[in-house]
Protein backbone atom coordinates (compact mmCIF):
# COMPACT_ATOMS: atom_id res chain seq x y z
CA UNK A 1 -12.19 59.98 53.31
CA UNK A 2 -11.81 56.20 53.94
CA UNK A 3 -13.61 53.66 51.86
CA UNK A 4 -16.75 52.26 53.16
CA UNK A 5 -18.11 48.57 52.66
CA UNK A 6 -20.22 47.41 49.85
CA UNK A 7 -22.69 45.41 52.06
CA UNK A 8 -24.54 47.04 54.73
CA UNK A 9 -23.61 45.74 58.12
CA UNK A 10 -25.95 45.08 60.91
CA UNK A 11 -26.33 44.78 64.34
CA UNK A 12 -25.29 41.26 65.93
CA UNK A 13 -23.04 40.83 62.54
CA UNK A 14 -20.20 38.68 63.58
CA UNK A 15 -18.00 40.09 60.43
CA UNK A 16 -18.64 36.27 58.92
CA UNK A 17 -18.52 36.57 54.96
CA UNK A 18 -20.91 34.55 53.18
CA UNK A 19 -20.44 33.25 50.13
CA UNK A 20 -23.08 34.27 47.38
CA UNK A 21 -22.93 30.43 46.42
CA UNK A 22 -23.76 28.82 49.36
CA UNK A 23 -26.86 27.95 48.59
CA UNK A 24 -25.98 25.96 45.29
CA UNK A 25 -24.87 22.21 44.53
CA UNK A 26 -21.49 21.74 43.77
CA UNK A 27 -21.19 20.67 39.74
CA UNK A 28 -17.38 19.94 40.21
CA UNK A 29 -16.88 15.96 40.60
CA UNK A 30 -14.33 15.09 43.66
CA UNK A 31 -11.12 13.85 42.11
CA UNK A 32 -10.86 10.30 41.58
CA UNK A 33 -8.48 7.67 43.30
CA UNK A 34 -5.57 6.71 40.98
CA UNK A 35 -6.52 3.58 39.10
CA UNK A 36 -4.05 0.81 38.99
CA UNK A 37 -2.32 0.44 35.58
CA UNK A 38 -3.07 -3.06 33.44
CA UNK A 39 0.40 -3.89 32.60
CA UNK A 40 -0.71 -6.59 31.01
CA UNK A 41 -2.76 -4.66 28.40
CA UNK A 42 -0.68 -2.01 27.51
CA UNK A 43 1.83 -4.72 26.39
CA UNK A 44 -0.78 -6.31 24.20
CA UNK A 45 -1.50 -2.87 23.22
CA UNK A 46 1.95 -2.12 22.60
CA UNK A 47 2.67 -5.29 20.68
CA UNK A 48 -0.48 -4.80 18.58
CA UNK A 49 0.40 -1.80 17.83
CA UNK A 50 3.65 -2.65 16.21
CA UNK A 51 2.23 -5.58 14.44
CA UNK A 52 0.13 -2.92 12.66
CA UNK A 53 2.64 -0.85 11.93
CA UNK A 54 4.66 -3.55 10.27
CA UNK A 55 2.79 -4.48 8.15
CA UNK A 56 1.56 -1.02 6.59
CA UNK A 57 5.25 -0.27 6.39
CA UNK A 58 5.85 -3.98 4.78
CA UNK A 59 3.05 -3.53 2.32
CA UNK A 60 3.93 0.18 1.39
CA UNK A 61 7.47 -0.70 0.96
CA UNK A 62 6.51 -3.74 -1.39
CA UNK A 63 4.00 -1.55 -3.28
CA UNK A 64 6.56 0.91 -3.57
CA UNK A 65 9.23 -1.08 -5.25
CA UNK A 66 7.38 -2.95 -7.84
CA UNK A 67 8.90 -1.89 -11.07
CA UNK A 68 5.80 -2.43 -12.72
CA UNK A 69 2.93 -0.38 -10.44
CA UNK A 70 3.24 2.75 -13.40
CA UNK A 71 3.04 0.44 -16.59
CA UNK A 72 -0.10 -0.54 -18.26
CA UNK A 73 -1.37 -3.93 -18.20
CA UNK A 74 -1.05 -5.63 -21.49
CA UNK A 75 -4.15 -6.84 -23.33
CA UNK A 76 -3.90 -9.38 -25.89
CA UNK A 77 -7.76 -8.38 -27.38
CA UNK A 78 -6.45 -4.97 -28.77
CA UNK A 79 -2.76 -6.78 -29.99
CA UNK A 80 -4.59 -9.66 -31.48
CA UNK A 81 -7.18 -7.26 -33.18
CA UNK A 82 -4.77 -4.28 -34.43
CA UNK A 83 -0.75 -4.47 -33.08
CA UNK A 84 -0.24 -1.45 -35.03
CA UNK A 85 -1.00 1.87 -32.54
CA UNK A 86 0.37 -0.74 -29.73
CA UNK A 87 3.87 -0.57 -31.53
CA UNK A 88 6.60 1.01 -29.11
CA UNK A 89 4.62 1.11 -26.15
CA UNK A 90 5.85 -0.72 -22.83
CA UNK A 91 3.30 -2.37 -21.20
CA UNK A 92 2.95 -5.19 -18.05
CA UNK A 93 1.78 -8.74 -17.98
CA UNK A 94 1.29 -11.89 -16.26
CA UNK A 95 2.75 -14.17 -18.67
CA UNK A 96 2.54 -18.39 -18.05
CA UNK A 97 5.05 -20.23 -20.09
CA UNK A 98 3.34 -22.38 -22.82
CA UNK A 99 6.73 -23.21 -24.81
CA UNK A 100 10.57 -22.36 -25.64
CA UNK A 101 10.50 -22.31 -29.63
CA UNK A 102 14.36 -22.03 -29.68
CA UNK A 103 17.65 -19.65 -28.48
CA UNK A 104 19.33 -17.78 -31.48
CA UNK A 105 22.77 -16.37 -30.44
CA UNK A 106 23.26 -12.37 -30.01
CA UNK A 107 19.16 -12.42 -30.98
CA UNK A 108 17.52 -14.47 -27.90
CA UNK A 109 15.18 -16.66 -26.76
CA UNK A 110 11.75 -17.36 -28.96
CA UNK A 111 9.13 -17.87 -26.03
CA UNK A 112 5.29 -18.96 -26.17
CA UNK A 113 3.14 -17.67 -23.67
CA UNK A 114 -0.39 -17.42 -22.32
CA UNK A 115 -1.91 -14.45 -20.37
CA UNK A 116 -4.16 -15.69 -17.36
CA UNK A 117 -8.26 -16.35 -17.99
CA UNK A 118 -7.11 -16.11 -21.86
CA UNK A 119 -5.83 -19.23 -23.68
CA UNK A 120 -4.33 -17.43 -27.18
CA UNK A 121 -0.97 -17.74 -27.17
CA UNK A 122 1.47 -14.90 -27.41
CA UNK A 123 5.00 -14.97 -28.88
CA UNK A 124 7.75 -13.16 -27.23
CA UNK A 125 11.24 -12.53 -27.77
CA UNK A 126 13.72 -12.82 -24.87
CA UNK A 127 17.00 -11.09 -25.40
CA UNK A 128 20.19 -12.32 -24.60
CA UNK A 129 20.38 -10.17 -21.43
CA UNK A 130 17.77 -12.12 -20.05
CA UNK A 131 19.26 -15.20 -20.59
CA UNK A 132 20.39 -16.10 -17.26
CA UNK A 133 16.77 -16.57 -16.39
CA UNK A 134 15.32 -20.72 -16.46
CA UNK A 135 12.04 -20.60 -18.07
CA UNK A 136 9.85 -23.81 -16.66
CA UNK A 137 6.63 -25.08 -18.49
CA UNK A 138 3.47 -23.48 -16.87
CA UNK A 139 4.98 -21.20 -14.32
CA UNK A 140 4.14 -17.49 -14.56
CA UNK A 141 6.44 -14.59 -14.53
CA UNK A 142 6.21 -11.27 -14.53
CA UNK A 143 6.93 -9.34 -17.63
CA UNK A 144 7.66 -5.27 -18.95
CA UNK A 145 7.48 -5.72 -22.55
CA UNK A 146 7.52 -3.49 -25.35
CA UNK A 147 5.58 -4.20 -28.83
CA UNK A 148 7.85 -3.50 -31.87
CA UNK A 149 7.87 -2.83 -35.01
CA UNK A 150 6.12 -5.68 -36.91
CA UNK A 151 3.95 -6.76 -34.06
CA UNK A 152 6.99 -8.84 -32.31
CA UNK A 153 6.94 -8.28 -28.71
CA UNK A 154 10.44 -7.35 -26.86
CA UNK A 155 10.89 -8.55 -23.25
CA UNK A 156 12.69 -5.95 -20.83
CA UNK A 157 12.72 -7.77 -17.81
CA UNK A 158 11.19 -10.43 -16.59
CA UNK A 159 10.73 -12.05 -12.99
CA UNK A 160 9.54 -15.15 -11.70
CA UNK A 161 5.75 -14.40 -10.10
């Protein structure tokens, strides 16, 4: 038995196939024309771009390296009030150079400094291996120290801020 079509056909039918959408609006937009490209703004865009990139990698790097970013900052309130449970911990500090009391050989250099927004001074002892460093009146350096025994505070390295 041969198939017979779905749709009823009827007299004066010209076998034309209508489509059951016909009657609708189109929601598809026509394709737009190819825009011209800005040259100049993707190389600002480019360059910008870069720039930004730069920098996060220059500032991540830099923040990355300080030998100092894990140590604790050093406060001279709790070693002026009790140096005792301070005693063998390292700790960081801003330290500006007040005075050089004196070198002593194989035992170091006898330094006075200050800790920015506080004007008590603090006495620290440079060892010899840091002796190739030029301490000038009022500049600040950068300082991993360690209290000791006795109160006396050990410098471990020290750069110029």
């Amino acid at each position: 038995m041969p198939l017979q079509p779905n749709r009823a056909v009827e007299e004066g039918d010209d076998n034309q196939i209508i489509s059951p959408f016909a009657q609708t609006t189109s929601t598809i937009r026509p394709a737009l024309e190819p825009t011209k490209i800005s040259w100049p703004l993707w190389i600002v865009s480019g360059v910008l771009v870069l720039v930004i990139l730069g920098n996060a990698a220059y500032l991540g790097f830099k923040y990355l390296n300080d030998p100092y970013r894990t140590m604790e900052p050093f406060s001279v309130d709790k070693y002026l009030v009790d140096f005792q449970p301070l005693t063998g911990s390292k700790f960081k500090a801003d330290f500006k150079v007040v005075a050089d009391l004196g070198w002593k050989e194989n035992i170091g250099r006898l330094m006075v400094f200050t800790v920015p927004n506080d004007s008590r001074p603090i006495l620290v002892l440079i060892p010899p291996k840091l002796s190739g460093i030029f301490f000038t009146k009022e500049q600040t350096y950068q300082v991993s120290l360690e209290v000791g025994e006795g109160g006396l505070i050990y410098a471990d390295s020290c750069e110029k801020d």
